[in-house]
Protein backbone atom coordinates (compact mmCIF):
# COMPACT_ATOMS: atom_id res chain seq x y z
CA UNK A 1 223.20 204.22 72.07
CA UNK A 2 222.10 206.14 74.73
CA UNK A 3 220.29 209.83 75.00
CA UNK A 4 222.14 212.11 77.38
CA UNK A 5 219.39 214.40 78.92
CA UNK A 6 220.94 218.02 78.91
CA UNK A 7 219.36 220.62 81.29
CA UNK A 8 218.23 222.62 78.40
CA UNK A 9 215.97 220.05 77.21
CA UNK A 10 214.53 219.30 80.90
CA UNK A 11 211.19 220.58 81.70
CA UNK A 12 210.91 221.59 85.09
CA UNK A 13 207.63 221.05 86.89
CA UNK A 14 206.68 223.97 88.90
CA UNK A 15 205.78 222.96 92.59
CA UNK A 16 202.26 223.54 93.92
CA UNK A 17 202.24 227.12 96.01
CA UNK A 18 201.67 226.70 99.35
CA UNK A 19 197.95 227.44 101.06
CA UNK A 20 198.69 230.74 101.75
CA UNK A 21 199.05 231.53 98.12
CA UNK A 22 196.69 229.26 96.70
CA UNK A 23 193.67 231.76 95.49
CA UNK A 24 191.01 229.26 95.85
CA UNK A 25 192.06 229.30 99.70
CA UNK A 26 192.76 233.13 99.78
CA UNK A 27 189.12 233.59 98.68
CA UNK A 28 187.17 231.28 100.83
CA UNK A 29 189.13 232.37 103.97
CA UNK A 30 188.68 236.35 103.34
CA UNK A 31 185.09 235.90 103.02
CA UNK A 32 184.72 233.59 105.86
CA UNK A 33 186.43 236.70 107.48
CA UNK A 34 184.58 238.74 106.47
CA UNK A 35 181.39 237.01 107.43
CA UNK A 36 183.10 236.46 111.13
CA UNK A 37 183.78 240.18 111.33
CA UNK A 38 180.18 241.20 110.40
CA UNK A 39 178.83 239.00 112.89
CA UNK A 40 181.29 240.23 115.88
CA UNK A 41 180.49 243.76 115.01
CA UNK A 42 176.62 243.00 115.07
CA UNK A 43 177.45 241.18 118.48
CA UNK A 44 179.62 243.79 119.44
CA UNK A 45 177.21 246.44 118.95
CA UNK A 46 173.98 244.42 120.47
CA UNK A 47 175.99 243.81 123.63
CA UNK A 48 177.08 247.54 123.73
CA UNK A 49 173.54 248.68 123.29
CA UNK A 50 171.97 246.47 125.86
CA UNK A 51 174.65 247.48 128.47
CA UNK A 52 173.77 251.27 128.18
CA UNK A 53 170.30 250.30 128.30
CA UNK A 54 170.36 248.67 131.31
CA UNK A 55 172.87 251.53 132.84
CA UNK A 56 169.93 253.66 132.29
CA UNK A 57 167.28 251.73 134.13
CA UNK A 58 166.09 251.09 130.85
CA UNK A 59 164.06 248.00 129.41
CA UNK A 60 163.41 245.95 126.30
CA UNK A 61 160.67 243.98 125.01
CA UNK A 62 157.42 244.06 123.70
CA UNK A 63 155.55 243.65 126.56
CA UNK A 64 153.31 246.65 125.84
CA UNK A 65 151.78 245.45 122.32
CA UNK A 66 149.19 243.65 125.03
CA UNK A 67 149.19 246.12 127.41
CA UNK A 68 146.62 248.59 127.93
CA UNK A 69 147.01 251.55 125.93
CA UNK A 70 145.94 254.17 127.44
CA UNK A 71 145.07 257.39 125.34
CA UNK A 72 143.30 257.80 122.43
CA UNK A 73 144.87 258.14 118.50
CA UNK A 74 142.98 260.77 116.22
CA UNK A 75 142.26 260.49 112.48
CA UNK A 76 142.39 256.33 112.57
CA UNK A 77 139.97 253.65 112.59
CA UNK A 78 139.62 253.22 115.99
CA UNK A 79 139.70 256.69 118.37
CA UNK A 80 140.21 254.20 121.94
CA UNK A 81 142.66 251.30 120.91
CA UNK A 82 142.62 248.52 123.56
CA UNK A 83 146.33 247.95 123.68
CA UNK A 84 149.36 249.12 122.68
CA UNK A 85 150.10 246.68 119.80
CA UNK A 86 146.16 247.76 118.35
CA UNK A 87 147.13 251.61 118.67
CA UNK A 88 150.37 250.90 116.53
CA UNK A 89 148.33 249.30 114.13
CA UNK A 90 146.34 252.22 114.05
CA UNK A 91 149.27 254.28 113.17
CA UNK A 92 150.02 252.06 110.36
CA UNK A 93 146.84 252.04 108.73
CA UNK A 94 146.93 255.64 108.64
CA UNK A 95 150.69 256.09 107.43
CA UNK A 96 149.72 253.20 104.37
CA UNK A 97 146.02 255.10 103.79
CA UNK A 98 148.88 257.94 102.92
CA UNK A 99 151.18 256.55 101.56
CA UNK A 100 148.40 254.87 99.09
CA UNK A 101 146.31 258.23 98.26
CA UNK A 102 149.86 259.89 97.82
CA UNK A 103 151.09 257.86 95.47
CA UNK A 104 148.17 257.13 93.41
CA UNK A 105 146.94 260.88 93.65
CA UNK A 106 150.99 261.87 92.50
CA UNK A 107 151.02 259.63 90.08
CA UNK A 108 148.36 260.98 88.10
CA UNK A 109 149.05 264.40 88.70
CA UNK A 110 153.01 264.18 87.49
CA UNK A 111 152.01 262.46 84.39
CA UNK A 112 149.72 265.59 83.42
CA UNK A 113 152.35 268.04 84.63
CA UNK A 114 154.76 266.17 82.78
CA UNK A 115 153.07 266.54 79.38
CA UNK A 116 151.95 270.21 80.11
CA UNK A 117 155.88 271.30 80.27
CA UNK A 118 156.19 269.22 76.98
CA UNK A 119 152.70 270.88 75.57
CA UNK A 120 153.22 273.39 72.79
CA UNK A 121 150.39 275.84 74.25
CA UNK A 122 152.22 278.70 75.80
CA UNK A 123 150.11 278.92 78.94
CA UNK A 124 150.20 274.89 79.80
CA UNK A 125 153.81 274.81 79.12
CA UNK A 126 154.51 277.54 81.59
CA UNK A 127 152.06 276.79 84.44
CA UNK A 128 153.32 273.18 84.56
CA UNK A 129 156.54 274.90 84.63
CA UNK A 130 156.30 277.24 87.48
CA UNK A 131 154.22 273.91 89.47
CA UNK A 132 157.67 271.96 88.93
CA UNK A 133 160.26 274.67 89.99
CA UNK A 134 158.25 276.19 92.49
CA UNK A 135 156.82 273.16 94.49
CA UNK A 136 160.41 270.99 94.16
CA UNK A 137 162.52 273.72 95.88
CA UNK A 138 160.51 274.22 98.97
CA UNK A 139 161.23 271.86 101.53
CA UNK A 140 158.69 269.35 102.48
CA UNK A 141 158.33 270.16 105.74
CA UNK A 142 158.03 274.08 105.13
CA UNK A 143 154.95 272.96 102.18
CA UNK A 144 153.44 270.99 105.40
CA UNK A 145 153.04 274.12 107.55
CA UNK A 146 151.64 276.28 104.87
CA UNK A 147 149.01 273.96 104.08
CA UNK A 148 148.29 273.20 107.80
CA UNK A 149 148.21 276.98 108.00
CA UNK A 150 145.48 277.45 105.55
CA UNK A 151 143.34 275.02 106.11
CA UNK A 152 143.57 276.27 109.76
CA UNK A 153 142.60 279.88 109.02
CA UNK A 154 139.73 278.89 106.74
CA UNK A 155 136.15 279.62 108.57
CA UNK A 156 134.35 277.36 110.95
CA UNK A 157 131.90 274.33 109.52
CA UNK A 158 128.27 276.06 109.05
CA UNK A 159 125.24 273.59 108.32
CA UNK A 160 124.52 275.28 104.69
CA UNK A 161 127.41 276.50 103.75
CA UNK A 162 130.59 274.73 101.37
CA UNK A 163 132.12 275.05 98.18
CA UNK A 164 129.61 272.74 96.48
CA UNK A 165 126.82 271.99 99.13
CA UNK A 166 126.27 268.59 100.20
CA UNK A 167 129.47 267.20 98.08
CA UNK A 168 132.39 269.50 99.25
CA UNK A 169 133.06 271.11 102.69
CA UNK A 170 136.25 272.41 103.55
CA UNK A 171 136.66 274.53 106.79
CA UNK A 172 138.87 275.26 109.36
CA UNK A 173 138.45 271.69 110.76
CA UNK A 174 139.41 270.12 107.19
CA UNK A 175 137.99 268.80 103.57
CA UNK A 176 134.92 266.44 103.61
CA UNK A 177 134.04 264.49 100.71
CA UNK A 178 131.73 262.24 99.14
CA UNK A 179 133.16 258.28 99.16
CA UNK A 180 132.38 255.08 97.89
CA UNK A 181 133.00 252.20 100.92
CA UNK A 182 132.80 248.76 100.50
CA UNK A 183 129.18 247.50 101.91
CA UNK A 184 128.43 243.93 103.22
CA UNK A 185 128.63 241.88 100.00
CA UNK A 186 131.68 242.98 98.73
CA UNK A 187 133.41 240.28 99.84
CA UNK A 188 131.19 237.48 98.11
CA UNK A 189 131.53 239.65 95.09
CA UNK A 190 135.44 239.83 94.85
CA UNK A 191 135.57 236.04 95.08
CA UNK A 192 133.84 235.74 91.57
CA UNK A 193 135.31 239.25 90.26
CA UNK A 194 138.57 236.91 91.09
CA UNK A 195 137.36 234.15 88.85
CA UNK A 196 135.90 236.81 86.34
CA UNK A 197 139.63 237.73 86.07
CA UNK A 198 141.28 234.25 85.08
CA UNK A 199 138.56 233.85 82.35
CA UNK A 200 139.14 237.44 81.38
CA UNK A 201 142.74 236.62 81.39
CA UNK A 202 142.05 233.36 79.25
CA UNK A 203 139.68 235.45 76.39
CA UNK A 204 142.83 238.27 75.98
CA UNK A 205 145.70 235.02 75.51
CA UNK A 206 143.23 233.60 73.01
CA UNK A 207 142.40 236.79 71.53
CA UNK A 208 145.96 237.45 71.19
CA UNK A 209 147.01 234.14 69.72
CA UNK A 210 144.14 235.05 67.27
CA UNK A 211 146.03 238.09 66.23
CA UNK A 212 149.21 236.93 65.79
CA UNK A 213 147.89 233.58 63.72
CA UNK A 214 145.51 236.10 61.27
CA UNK A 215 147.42 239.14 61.70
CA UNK A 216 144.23 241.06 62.28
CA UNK A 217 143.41 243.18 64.86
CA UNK A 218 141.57 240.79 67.51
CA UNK A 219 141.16 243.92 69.78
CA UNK A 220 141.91 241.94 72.61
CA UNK A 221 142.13 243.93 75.92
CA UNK A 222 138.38 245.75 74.31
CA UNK A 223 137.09 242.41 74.67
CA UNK A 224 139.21 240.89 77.89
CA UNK A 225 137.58 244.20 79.60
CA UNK A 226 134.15 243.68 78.22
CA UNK A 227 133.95 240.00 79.48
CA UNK A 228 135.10 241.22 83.51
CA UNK A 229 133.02 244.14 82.99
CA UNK A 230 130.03 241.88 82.16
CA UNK A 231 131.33 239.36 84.82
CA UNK A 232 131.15 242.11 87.47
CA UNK A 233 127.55 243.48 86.71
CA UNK A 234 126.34 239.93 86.89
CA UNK A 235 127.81 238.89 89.89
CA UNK A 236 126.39 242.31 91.31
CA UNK A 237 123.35 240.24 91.47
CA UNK A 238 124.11 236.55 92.00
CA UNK A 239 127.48 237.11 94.40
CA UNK A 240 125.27 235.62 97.50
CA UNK A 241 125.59 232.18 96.60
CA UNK A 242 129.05 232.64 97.34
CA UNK A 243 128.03 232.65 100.94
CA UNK A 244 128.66 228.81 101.28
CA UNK A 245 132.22 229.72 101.94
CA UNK A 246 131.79 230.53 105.66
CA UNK A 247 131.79 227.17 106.87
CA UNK A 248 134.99 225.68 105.20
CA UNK A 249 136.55 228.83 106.14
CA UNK A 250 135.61 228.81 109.97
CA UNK A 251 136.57 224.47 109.69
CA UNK A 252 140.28 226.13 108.58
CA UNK A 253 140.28 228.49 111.09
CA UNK A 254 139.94 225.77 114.25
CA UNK A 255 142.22 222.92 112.09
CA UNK A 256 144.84 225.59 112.27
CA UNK A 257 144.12 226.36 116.42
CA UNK A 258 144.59 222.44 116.56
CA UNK A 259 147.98 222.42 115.27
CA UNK A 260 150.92 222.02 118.10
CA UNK A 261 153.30 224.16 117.97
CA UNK A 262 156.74 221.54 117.37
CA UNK A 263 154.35 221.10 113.78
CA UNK A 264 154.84 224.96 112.67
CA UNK A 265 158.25 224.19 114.29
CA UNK A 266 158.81 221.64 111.78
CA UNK A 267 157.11 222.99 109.02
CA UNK A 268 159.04 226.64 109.02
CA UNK A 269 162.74 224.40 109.26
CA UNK A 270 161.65 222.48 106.46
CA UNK A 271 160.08 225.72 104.24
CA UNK A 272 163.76 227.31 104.83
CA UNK A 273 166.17 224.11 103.25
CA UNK A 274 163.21 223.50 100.73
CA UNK A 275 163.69 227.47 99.80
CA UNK A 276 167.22 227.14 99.79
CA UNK A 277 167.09 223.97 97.51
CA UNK A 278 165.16 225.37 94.92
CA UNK A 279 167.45 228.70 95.28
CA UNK A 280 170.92 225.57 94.40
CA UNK A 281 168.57 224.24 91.99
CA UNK A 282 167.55 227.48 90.02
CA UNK A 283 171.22 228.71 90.36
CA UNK A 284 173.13 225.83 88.98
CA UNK A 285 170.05 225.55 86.18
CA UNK A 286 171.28 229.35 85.42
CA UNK A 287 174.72 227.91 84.64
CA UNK A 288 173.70 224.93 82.36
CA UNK A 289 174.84 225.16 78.97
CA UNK A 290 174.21 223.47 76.01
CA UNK A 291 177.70 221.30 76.30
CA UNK A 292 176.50 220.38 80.07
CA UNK A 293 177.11 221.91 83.36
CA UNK A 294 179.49 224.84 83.17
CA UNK A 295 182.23 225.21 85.51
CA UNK A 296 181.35 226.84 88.71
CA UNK A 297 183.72 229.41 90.59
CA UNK A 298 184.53 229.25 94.18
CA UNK A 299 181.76 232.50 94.48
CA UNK A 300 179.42 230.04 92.66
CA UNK A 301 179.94 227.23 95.86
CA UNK A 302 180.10 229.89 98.23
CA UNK A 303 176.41 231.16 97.19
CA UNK A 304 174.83 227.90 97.11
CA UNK A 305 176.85 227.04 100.56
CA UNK A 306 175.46 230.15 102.22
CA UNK A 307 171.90 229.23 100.88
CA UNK A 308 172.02 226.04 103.37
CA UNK A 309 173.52 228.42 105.65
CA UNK A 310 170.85 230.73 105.89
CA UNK A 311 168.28 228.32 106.48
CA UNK A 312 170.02 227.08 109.30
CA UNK A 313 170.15 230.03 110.76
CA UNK A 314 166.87 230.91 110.18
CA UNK A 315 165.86 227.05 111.85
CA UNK A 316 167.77 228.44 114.88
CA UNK A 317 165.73 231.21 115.11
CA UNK A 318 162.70 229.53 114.63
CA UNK A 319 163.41 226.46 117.55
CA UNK A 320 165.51 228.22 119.97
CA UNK A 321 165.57 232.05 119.74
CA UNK A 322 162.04 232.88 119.57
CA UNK A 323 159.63 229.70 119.77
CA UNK A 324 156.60 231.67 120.62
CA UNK A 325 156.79 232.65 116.76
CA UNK A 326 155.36 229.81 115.49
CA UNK A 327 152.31 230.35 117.78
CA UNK A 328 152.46 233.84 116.91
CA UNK A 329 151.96 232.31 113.43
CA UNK A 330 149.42 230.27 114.21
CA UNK A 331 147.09 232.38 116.12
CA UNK A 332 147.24 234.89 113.16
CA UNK A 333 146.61 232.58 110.39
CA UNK A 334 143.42 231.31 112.59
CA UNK A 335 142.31 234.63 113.28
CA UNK A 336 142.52 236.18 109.40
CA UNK A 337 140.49 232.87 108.46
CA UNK A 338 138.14 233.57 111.28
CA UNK A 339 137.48 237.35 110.04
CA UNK A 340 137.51 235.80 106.52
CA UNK A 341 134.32 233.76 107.68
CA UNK A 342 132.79 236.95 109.37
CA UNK A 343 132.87 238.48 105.93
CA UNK A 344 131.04 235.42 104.47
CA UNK A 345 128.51 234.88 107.15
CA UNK A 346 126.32 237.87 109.59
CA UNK A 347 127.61 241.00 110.35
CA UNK A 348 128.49 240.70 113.68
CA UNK A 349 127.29 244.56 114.14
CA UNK A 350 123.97 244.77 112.87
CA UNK A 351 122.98 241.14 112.64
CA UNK A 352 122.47 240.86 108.82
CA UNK A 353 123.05 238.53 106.39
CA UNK A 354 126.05 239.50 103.86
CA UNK A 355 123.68 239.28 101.04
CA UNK A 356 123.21 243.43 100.16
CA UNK A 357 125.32 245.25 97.69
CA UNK A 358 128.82 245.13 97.09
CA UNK A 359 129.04 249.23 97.23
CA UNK A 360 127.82 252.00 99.06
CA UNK A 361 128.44 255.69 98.44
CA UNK A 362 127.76 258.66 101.19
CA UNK A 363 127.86 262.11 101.00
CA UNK A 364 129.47 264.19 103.22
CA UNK A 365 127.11 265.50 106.26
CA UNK A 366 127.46 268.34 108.92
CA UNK A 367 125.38 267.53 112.14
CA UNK A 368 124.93 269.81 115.49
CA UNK A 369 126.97 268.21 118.63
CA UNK A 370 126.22 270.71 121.08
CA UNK A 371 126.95 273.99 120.55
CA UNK A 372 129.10 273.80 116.83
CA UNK A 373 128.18 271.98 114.30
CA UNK A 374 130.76 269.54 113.25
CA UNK A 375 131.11 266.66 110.16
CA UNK A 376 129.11 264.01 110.77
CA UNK A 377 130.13 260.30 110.16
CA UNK A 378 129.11 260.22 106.48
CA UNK A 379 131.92 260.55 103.64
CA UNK A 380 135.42 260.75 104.16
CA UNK A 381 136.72 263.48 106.08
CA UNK A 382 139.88 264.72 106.22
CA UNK A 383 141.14 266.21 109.44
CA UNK A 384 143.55 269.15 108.94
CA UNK A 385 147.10 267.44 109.60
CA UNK A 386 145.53 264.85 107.47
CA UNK A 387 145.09 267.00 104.70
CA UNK A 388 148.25 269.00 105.02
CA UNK A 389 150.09 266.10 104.77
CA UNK A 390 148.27 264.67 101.79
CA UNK A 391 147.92 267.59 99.91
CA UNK A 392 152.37 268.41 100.62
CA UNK A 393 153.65 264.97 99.39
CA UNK A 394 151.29 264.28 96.72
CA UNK A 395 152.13 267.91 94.92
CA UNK A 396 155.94 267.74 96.18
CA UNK A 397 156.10 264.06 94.84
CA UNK A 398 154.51 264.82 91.65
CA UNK A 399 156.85 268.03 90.73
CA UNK A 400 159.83 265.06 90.47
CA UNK A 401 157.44 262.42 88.81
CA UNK A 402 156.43 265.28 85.96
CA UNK A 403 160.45 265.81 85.86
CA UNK A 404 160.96 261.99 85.43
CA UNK A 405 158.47 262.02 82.83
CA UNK A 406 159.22 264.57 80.47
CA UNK A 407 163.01 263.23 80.54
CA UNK A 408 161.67 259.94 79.89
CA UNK A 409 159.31 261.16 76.98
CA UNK A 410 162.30 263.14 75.76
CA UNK A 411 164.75 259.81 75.91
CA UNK A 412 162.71 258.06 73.56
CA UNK A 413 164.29 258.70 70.11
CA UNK A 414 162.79 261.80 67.81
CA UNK A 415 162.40 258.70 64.59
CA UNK A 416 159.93 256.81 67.04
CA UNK A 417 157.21 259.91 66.77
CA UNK A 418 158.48 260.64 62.86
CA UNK A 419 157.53 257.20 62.31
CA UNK A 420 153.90 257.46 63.90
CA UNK A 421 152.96 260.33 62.28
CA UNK A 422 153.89 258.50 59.04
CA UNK A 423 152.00 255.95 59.83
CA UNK A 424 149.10 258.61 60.30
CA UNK A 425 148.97 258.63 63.58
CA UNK A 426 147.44 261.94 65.54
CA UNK A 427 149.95 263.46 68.70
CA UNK A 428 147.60 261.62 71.10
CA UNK A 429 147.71 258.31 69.73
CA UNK A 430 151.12 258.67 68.69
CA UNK A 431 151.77 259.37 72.13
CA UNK A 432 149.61 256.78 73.91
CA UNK A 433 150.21 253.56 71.53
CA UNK A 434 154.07 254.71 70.73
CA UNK A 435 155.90 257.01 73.14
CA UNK A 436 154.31 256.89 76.67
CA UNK A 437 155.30 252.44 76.26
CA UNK A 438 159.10 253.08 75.47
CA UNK A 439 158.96 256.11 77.87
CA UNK A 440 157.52 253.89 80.87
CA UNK A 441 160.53 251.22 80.31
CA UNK A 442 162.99 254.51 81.12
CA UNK A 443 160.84 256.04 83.93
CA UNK A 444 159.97 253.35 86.00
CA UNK A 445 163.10 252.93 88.19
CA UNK A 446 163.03 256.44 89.05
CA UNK A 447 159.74 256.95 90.00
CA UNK A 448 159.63 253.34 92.15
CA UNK A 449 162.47 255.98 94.12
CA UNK A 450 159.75 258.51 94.51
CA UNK A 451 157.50 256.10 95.82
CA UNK A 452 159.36 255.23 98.44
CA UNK A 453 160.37 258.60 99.14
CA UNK A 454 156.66 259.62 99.56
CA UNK A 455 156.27 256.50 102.04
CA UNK A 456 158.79 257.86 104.13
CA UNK A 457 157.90 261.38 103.93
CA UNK A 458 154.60 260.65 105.89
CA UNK A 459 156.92 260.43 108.87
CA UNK A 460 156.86 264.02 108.74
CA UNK A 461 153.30 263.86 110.07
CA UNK A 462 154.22 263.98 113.20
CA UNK A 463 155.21 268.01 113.06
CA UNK A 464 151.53 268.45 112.86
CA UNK A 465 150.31 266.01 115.33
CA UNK A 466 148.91 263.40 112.95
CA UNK A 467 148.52 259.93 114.64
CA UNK A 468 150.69 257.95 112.34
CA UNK A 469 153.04 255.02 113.04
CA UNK A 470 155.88 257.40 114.30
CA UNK A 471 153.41 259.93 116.58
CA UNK A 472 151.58 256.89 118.54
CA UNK A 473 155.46 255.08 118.72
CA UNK A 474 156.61 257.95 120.64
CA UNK A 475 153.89 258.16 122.89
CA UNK A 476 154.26 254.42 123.59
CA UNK A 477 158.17 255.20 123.95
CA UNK A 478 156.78 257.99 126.49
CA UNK A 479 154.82 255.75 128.41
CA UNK A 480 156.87 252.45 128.70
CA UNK A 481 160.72 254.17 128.03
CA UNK A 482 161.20 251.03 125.39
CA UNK A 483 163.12 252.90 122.81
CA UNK A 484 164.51 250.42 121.23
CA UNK A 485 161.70 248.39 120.77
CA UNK A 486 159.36 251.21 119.27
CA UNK A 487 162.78 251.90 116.88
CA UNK A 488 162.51 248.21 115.68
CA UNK A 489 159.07 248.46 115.04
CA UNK A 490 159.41 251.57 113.15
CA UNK A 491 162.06 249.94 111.10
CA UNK A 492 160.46 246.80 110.38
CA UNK A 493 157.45 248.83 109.05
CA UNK A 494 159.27 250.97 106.84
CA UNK A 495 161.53 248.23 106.18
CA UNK A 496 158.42 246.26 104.60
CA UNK A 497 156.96 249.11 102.72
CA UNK A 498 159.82 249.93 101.07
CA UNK A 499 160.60 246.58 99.87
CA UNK A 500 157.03 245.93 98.91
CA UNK A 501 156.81 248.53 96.91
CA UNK A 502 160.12 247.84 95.14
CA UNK A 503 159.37 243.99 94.37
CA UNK A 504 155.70 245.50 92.69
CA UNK A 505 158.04 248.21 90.88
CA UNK A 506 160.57 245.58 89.95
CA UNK A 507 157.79 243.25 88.74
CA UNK A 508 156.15 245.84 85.96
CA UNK A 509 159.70 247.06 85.50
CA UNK A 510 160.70 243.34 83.94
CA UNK A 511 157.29 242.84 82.58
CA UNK A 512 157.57 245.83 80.38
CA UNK A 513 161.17 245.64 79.02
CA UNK A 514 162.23 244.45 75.85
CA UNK A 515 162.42 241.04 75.40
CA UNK A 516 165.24 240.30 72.65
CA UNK A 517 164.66 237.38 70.04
């Protein structure tokens, strides 16, 4: 007997859609599209840009980083650069010495405003107030001018005269101030304040672990602190034996002149597909799951693709586009070992040993050049664009930061302080040990922004003549008429800044959230 098959009972197998409809094809090919687009339009634009420069008579290159400069930069640390590459240094030092002070100084200051608008005296609450509404709706640049217009209306410097004499001077030439510098044994002494740290680091894990095995209060960090602090006084005395360190670090400084240049070559091409291994390996160790390997998208294959990508790209760069980089990298890695050794060995300026103290502080002096008297080289002085600019982002910045904190402090859940006091906490240790923490894990992304606002705001410098990165740029633009190189170095600088200060932000942003269990 045989089965007749009837179309109803017939399963029909669907045919396979053609390429154009397949969406593991669609996918690969619009972002292989994409990619080709991007790089046309960079093309594109490059080859646009270098054909208007050259209309214009115009040139590229970096030729005048070893060029002679050829004027002086104010407020740096060094008044007669050689070249043109040392004088944009010069302007980077200052715009980071800024940048630093400003955030540090705006950081503590927006925490204490912050509080005061959440303090229950009348008169705090208010004055913090008025700083934050008052200081956050003037523009920047206007607050730069009014301070630069103060300070330059205040009276000349007299030899006796100063708000406290012989520790403050501010005059119409700017604020003087006592300062601690680093003296010529510092260096010997950070090596073991370095090792003081691991053991320090080693005492708090154990002291830890102690507390969580007894459950008693090991007061860990007390102790972690005590042992560096202890560390540090004693190696105060003993840090010249660290002195040794001059020779291996002048033998690393001419193994590294030795090495030929197809060796960094190498080296850097092999660094990129070792990177971009361990980024494959990392990935697909993301995607493990306890059953095995899961399965990976076509966006999985692309990433790990483009990894190998990138570091061939970056291999071209090194061997064919610019091949003076790996001397570049050379010469620099000899020369920061060779200053390393200076540190360890004589001072090169006055012929002593490196055996004296770590520290020095100086007070702020006012000496007779000619007819004026003037600030003398002791202390830190503060010229007046110097000061206008410090003194206009570090209040501007912290008017947001107190904003950012009070939110966070007020994000943190009314039960959490209920709780402390409970517990018998006081305000301040309830707000130290209970609501400052949780309110950190809220503020932190926000004020990371105002960081990098206030490292970009120092830009504005130049309205007042300050010598920063963008003021000597622009006379080096002046000079040579390479625009577009001065913009690339102005970008690259910010460029690192920023993203420095985001991967440090980033860092105490993960180390401080909650870990689940």
């Amino acid at each position: 007997m045989t089965m007749t098959e009837t179309p109803s009972s017939r399963i029909e197998v669907s045919a396979k859609p053609p390429f154009y409809r397949d969406v593991t094809i669609v996918k690969w090919l619009v972002q292989l599209a994409v990619l080709a687009a991007v790089i046309f339009v960079a093309w594109f634009l490059a080859n646009e840009a270098g054909d208007n420069i050259r209309a214009r008579g115009l040139t590229s290159g970096f030729e005048f980083l070893s060029q002679p400069a050829g004027f002086q930069v104010s407020d740096g640390i060094d008044d007669n650069p050689a070249t043109g590459g040392r004088a944009l240094w010069v302007g980077m030092v200052t715009t980071l010495r800024l940048a630093i002070a400003g955030i540090l100084s705006a950081t503590v200051l927006g925490i204490i405003v912050g509080l005061g608008r959440l303090s229950n005296n009348w008169v705090v609450n208010k004055v913090a107030t008025v700083f934050v509404e008052t200081l956050r709706n003037i523009p920047l640049l206007v607050q730069i001018f009014l301070y630069f217009t103060i300070l330059s209306g205040l009276s000349r410097v007299a030899l006796d005269t100063g708000p406290i004499n012989g520790w403050l001077h501010v005059s119409n030439k700017g604020v003087a101030i006592p300062r601690i510098k680093i003296a010529d044994g510092f260096y010997q002494w950070l090596v073991l304040m370095v090792i003081g740290a691991f053991i320090a680091r080693f005492v708090f894990k154990n002291r830890v672990a102690e507390q969580e095995r007894t459950g008693n209060d090991s007061f860990a960090l007390p102790i972690a602190a005590a042992v560096l602090a202890a560390i540090g006084v004693i190696a105060w005395f003993i840090h010249p034996i660290i002195g040794f360190l001059e020779a291996p670090l002048w033998a690393i400084s001419d193994v590294l002149d030795g090495i030929p240049q197809i060796a960094v070559q190498l080296g850097l091409v092999a660094l990129f597909f070792l990177a971009a291994a361990r980024f494959v390996k990392n990935f697909r160790d993301s995607r493990r799951t306890p059953a095995g390997m899961a399965a990976l998208t076509d966006d999985d294959w692309f990433r790990q693709i483009f990894a190998f990508v990138a570091a061939a790209m970056a291999s071209v760069f090194v061997l064919i586009i610019w091949p003076g980089l790996s001397d570049w990298i050379v010469n620099s890695s000899s020369d920061l070992f060779g200053v390393l050794a200076d540190k360890f060995g004589t001072n090169p300026e006055t012929g002593a040993d490196r055996s004296g103290a770590p520290f020095a502080g100086e007070r702020p002096d006012i000496v007779q050049r000619g007819n004026f008297p003037n600030y003398g080289d002791s202390g830190l002085q503060m010229s007046q664009a110097w000061a206008a600019i410090f003194f206009a982002v570090t209040f501007y910045t912290a008017a947001f930061i107190a904003e950012i904190i009070r939110g966070g402090i007020l994000a943190v859940a009314k039960g959490q302080s209920e709780a402390a006091a409970a517990l018998g906490l006081s305000r301040m240790q309830a707000l130290r040990k209970v609501i400052l923490p949780q309110a950190f894990r809220i503020v932190l992304p926000p004020i990371g922004n105002q960081y990098l606002n206030l490292t970009k705001n120092t830009s504005l410098a130049v309205a007042v003549g300050l010598a920063d990165v963008v003021q000597v740029g622009g006379t080096i633009n002046s000079q040579s008429g390479k625009a577009l190189s001065v913009f690339v170095i102005w970008m690259a600088f910010y460029l690192a800044c920023s993203l420095t200060i985001s991967v440090i932000v980033n860092f105490f942003n993960v180390r401080m959230k909650i870990v689940e269990r």
